[in-house]
Protein backbone atom coordinates (compact mmCIF):
# COMPACT_ATOMS: atom_id res chain seq x y z
CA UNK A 1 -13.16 -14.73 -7.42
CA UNK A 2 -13.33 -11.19 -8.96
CA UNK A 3 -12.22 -10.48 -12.28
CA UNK A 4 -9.07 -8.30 -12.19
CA UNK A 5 -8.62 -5.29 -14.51
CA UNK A 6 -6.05 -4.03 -16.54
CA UNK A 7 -5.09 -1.54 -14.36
CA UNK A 8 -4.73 -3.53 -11.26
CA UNK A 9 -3.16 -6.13 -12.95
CA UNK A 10 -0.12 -3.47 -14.24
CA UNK A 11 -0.33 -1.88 -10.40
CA UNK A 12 0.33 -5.12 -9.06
CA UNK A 13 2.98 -5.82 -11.33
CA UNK A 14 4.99 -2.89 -10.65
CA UNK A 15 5.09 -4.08 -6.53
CA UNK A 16 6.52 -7.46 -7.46
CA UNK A 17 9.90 -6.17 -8.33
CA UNK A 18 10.15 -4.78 -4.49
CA UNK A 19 10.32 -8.13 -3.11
CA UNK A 20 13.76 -8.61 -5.01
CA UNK A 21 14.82 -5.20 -4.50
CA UNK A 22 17.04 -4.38 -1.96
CA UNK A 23 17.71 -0.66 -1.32
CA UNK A 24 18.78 1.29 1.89
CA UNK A 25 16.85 0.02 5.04
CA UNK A 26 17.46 -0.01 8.57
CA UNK A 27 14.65 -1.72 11.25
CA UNK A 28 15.70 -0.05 14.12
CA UNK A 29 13.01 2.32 14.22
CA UNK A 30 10.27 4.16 11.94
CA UNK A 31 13.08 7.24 11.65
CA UNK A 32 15.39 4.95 9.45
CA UNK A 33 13.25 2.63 7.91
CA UNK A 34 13.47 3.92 3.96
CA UNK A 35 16.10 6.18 2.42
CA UNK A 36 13.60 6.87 -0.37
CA UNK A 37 11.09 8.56 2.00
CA UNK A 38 11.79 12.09 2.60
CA UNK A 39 12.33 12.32 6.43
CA UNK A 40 9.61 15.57 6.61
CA UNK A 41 7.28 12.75 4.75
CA UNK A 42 8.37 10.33 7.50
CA UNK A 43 7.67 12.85 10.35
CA UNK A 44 4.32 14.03 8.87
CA UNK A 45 3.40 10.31 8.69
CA UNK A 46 4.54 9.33 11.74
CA UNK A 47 2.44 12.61 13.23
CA UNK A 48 -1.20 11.50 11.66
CA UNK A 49 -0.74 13.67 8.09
CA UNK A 50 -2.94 11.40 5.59
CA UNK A 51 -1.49 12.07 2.66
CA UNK A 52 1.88 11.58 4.03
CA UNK A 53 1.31 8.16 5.24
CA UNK A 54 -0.14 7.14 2.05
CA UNK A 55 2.92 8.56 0.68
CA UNK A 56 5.37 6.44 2.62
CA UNK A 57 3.12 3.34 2.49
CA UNK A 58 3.14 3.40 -1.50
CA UNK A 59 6.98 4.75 -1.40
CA UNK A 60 7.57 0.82 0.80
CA UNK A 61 4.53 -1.08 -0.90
CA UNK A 62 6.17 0.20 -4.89
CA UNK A 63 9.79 -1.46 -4.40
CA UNK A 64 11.74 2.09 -3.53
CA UNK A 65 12.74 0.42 -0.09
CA UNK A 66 13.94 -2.85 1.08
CA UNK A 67 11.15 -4.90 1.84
CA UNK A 68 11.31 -6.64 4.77
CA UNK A 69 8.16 -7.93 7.78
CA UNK A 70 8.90 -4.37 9.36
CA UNK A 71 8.64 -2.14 6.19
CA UNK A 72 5.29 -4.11 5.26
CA UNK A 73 3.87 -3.66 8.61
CA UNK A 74 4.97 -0.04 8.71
CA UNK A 75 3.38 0.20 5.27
CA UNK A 76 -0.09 -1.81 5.69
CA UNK A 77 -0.58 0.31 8.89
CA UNK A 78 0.31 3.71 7.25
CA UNK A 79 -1.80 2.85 4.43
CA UNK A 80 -4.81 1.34 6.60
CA UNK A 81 -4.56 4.85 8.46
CA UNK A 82 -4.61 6.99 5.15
CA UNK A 83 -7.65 4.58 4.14
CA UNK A 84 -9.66 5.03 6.86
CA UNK A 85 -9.99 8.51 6.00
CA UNK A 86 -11.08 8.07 2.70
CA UNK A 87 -7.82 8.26 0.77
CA UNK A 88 -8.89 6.81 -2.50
CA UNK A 89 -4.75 5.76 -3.37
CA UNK A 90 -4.44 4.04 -0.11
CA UNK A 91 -7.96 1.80 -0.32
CA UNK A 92 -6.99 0.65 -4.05
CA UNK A 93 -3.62 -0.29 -2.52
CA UNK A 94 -4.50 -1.96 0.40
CA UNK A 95 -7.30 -3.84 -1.69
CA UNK A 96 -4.49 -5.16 -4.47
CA UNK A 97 -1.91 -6.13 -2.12
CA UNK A 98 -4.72 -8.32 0.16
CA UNK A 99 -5.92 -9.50 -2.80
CA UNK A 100 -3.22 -10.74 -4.46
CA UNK A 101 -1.63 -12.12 -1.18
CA UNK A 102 1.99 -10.62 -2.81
CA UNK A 103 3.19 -8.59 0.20
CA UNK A 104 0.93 -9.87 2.91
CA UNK A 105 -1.34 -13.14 3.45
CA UNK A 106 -3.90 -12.77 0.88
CA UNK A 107 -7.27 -11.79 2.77
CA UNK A 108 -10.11 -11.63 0.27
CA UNK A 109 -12.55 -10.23 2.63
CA UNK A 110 -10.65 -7.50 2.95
CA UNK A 111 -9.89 -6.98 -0.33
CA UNK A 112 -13.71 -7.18 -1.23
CA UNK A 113 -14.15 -4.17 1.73
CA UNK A 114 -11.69 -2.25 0.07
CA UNK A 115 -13.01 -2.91 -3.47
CA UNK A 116 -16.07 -1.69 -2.55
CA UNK A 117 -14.82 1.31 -0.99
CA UNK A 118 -13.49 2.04 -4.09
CA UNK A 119 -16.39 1.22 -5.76
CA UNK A 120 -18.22 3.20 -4.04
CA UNK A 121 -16.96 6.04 -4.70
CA UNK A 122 -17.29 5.74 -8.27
CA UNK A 123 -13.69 4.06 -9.06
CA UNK A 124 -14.57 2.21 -12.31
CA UNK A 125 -11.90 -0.47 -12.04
CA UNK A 126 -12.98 -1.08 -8.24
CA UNK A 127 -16.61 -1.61 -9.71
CA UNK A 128 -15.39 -3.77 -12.28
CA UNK A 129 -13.05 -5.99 -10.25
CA UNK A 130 -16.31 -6.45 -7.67
């Protein structure tokens, strides 16, 4: 198993406290799904805009909504979106939360993909934790 750094360990520790946080939330739809999220934020996510989905997926993934299975898939896909276009804050996030199995099943081969993604592009804790 990779060794985890300081850094990831103190990221991960700040998205534990959104499990027991319970904040305005609504599952109706993606329009009402986090008070925290600025609704032009939620539009530009919800319309392709990278760094907006990264945005709302760290907003849901960093305890500032109620977490819930519809916030985490709304946030895994936003973020999965964001790191498929090389968004280095959405691959380190994605590759934390599968790796520590906190928010979603813990998937280490996707965490390792991730990782390395980092990695590769010269994230020192990435290369580290690989």
């Amino acid at each position: 198993m990779p060794r985890i750094s300081t850094f990831l360990v103190l990221f991960v520790a700040a998205l534990i406290p959104s499990v027991l946080d319970a904040r305005a939330f609504s599952d109706d739809d993606e329009s009402s799904v986090c008070d925290a999220i600025e609704p032009s934020v939620l539009e530009a996510a919800q319309n392709g805009d990278i760094e907006a989905q990264a945005t709302a997926g760290h907003t849901i993934m960093l305890g500032d909504c109620t977490v819930s299975a519809h916030t985490i898939q709304m946030a895994v896909r936003w973020l999965t979106s964001a790191a498929n276009e090389r968004h280095m804050g959405a691959i380190v996030s994605l590759a934390m939360v599968y790796h520590t199995g906190e928010l979603v099943p813990a998937d280490h081969a996707k965490a390792i993909g991730y990782y390395r993604q980092a990695a590769e592009a010269d994230l020192v804790d990435a290369q580290h934790t690989l």
